[in-house]
PDB file of N, CA and C in Angstrom:
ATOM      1  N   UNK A   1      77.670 109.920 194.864  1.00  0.00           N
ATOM      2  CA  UNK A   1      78.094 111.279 194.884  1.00  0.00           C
ATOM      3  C   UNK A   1      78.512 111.639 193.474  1.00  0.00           C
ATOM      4  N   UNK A   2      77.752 112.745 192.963  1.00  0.00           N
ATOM      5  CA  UNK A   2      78.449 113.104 191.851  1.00  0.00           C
ATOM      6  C   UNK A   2      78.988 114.341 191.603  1.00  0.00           C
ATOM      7  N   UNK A   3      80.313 114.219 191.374  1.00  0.00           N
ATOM      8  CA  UNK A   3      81.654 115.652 191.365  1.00  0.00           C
ATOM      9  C   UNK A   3      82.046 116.056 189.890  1.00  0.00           C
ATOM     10  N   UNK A   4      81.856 117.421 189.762  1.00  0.00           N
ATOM     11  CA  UNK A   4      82.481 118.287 189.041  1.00  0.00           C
ATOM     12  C   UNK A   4      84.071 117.897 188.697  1.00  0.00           C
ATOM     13  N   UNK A   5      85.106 117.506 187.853  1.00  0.00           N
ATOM     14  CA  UNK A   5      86.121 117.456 187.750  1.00  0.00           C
ATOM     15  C   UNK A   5      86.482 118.686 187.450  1.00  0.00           C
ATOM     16  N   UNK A   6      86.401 119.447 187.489  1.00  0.00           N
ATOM     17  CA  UNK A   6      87.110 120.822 186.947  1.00  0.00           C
ATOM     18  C   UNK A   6      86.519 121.679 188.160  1.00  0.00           C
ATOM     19  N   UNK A   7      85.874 121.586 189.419  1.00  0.00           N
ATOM     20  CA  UNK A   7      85.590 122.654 190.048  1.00  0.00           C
ATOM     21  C   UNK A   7      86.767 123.353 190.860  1.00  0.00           C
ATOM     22  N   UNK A   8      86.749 124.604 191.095  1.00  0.00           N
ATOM     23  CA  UNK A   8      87.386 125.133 191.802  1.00  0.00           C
ATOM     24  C   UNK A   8      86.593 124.847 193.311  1.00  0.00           C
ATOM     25  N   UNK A   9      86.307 124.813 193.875  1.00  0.00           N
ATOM     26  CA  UNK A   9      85.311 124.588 194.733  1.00  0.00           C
ATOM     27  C   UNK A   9      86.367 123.573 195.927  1.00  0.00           C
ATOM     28  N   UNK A  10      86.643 122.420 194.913  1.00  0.00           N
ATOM     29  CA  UNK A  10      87.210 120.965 195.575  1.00  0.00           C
ATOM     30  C   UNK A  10      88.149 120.089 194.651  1.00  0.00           C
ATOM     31  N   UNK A  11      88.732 119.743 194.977  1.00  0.00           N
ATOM     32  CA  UNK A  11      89.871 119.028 194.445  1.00  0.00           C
ATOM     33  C   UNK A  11      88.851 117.582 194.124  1.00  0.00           C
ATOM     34  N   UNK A  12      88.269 117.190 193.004  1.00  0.00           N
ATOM     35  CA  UNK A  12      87.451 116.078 192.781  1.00  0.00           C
ATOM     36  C   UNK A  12      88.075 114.887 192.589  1.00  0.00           C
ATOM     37  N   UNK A  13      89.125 114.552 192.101  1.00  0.00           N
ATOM     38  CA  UNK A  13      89.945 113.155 192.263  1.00  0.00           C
ATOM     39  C   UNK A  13      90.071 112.920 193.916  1.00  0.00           C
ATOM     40  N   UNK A  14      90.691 114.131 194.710  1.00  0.00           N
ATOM     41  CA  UNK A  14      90.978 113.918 195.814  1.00  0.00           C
ATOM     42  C   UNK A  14      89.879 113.262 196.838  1.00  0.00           C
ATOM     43  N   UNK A  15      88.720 114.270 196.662  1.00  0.00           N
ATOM     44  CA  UNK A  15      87.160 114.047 197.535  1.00  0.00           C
ATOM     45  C   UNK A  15      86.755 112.357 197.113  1.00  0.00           C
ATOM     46  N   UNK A  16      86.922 111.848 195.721  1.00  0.00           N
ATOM     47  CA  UNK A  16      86.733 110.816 195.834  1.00  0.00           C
ATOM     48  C   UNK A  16      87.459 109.869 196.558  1.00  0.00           C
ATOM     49  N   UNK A  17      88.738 110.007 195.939  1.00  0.00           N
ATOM     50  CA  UNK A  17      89.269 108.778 196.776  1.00  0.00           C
ATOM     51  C   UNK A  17      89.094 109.147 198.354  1.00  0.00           C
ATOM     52  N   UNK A  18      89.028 110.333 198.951  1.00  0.00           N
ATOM     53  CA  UNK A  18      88.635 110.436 200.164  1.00  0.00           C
ATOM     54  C   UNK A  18      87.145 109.339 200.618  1.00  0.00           C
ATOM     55  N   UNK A  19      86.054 109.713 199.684  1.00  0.00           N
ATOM     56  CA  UNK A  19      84.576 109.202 199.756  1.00  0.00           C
ATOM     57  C   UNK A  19      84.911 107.712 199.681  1.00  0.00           C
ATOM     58  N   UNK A  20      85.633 107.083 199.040  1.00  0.00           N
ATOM     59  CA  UNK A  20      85.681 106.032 198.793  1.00  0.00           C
ATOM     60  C   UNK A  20      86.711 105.124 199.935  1.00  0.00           C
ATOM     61  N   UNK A  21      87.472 105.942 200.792  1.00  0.00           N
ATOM     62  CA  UNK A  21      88.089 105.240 201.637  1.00  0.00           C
ATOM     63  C   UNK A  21      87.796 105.282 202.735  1.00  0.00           C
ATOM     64  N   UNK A  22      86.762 106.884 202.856  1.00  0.00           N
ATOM     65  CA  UNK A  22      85.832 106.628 204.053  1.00  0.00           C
ATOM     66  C   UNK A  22      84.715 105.756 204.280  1.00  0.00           C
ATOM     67  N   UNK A  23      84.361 105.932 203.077  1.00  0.00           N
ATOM     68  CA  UNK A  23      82.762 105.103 202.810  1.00  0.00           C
ATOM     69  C   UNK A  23      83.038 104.246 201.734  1.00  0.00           C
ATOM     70  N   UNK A  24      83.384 103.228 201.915  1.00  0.00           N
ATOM     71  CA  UNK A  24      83.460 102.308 201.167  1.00  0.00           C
ATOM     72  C   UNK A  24      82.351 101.609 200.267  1.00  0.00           C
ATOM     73  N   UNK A  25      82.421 100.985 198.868  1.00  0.00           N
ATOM     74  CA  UNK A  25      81.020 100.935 198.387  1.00  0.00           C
ATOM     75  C   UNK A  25      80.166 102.058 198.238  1.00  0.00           C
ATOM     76  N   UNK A  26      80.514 103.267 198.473  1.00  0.00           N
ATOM     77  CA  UNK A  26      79.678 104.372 197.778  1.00  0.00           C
ATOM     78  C   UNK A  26      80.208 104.658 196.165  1.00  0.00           C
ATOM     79  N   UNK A  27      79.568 105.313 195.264  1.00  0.00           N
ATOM     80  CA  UNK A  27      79.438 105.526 194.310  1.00  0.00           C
ATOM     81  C   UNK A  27      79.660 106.953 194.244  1.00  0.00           C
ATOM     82  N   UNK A  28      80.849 106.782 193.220  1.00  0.00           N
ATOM     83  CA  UNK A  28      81.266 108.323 193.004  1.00  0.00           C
ATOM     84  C   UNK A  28      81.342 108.363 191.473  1.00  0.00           C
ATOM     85  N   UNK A  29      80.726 109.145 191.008  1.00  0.00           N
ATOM     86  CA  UNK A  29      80.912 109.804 189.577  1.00  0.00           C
ATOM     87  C   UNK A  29      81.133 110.963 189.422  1.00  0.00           C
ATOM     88  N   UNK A  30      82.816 111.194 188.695  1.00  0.00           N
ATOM     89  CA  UNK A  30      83.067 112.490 188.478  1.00  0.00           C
ATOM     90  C   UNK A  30      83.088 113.063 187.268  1.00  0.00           C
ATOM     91  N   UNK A  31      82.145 114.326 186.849  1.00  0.00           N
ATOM     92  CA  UNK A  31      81.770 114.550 185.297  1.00  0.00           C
ATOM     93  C   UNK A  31      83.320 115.186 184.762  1.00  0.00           C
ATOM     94  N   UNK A  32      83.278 114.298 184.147  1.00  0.00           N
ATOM     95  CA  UNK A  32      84.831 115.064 183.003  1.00  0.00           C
ATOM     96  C   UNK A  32      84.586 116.472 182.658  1.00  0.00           C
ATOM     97  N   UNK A  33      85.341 117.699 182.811  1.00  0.00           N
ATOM     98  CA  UNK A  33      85.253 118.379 182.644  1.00  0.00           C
ATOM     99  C   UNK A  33      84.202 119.560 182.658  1.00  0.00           C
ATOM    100  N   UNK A  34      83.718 118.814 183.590  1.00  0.00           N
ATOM    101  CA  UNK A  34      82.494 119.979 184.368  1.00  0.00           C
ATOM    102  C   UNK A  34      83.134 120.312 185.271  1.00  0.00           C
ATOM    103  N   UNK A  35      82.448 121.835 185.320  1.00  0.00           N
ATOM    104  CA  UNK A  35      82.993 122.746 187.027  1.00  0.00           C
ATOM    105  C   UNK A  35      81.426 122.899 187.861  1.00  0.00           C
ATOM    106  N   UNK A  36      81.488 123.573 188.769  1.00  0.00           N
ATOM    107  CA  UNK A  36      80.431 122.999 189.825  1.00  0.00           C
ATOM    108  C   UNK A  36      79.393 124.127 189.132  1.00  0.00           C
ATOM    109  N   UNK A  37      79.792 124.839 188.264  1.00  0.00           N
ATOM    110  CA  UNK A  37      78.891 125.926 187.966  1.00  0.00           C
ATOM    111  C   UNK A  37      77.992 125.452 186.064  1.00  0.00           C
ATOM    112  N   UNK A  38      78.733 124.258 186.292  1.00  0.00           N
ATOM    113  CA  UNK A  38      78.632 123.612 184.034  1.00  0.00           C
ATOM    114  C   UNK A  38      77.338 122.992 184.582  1.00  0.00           C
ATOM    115  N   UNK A  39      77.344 121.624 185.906  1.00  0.00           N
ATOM    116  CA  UNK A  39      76.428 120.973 185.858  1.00  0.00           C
ATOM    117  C   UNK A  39      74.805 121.506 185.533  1.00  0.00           C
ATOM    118  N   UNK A  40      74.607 122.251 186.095  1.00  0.00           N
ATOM    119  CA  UNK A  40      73.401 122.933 185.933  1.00  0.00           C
ATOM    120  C   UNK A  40      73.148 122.852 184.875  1.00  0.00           C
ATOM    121  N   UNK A  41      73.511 123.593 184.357  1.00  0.00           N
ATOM    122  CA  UNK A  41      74.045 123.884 182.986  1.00  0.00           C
ATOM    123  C   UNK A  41      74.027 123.266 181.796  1.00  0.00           C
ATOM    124  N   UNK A  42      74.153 122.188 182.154  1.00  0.00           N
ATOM    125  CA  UNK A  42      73.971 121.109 181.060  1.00  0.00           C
ATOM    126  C   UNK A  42      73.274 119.731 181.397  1.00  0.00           C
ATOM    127  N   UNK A  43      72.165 119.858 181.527  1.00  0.00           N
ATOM    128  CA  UNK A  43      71.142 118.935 182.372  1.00  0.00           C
ATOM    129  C   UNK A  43      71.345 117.029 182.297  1.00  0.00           C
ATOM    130  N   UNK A  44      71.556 117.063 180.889  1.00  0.00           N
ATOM    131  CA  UNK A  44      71.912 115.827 180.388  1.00  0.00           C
ATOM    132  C   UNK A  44      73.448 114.989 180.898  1.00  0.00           C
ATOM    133  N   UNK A  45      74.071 115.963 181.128  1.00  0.00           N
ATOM    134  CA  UNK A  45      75.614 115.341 181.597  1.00  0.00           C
ATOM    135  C   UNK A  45      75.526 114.711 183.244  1.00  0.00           C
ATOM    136  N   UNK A  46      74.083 116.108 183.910  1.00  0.00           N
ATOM    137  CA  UNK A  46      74.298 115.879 185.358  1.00  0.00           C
ATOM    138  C   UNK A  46      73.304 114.336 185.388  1.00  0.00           C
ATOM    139  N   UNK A  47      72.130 114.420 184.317  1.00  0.00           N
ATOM    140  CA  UNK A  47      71.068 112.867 184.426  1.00  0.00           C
ATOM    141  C   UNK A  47      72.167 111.929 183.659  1.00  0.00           C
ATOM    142  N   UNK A  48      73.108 112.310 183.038  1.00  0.00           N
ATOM    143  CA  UNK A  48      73.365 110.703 182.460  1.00  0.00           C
ATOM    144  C   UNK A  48      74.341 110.424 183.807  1.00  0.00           C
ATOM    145  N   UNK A  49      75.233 110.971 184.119  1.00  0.00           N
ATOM    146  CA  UNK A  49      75.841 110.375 185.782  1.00  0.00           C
ATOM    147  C   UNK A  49      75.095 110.116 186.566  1.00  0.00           C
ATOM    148  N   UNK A  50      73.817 110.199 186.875  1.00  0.00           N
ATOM    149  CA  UNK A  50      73.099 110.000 187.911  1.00  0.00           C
ATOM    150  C   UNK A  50      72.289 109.095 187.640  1.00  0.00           C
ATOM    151  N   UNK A  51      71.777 108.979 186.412  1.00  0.00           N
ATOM    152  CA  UNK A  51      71.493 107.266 186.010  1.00  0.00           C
ATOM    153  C   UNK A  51      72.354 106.134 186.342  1.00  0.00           C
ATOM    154  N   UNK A  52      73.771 106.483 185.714  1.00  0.00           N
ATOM    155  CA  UNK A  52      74.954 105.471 186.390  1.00  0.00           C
ATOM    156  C   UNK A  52      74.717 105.266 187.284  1.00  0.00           C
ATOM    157  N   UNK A  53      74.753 106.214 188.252  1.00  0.00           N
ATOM    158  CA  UNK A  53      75.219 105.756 189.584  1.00  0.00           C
ATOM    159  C   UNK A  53      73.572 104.948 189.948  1.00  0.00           C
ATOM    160  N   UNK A  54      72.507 105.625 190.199  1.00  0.00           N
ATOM    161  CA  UNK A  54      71.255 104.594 189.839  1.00  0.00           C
ATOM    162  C   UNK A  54      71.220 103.268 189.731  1.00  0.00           C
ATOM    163  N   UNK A  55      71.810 103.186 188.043  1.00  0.00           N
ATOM    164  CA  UNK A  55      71.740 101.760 187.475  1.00  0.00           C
ATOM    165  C   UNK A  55      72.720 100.644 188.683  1.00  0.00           C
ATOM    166  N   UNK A  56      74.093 101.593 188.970  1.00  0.00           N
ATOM    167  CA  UNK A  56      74.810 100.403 189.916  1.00  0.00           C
ATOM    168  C   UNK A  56      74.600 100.258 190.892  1.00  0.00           C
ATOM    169  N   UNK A  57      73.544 101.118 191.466  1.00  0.00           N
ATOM    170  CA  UNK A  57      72.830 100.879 193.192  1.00  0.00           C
ATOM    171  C   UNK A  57      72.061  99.996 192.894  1.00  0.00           C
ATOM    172  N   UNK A  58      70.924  99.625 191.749  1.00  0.00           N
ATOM    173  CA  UNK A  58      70.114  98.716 191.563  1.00  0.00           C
ATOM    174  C   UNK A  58      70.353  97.282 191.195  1.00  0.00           C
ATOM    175  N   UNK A  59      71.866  97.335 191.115  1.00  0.00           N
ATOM    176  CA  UNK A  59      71.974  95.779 190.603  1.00  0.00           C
ATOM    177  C   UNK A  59      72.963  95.296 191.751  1.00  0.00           C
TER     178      UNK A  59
END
């Protein structure tokens, strides 16, 4: 899952540790200082988190 830290939308520290205590072993990456409206926005911030999370599903 990857979260906006700055969205108004959702409290993103919170949703994780939520994601992570519901679903354990899921993968959460939250972009520093993106809001849910930046990701778009900046294509490279949303592919380099989503490689992460990628790279640690594959190993």
């Amino acid at each position: 899952m990857i979260l906006a830290e700055a969205s108004r939308v959702h409290d993103a520290p919170r949703v994780a540790d939520n994601v992570r205590t519901t679903w354990p072993g899921t993968r959460v990456e939250v972009v520093t200082e993106a809001t849910h409206h930046s990701l778009p926005m900046y294509p490279p911030v949303f592919v380099d988190a989503l490689m992460n999370t990628l790279e640690v599903i594959a190993h």
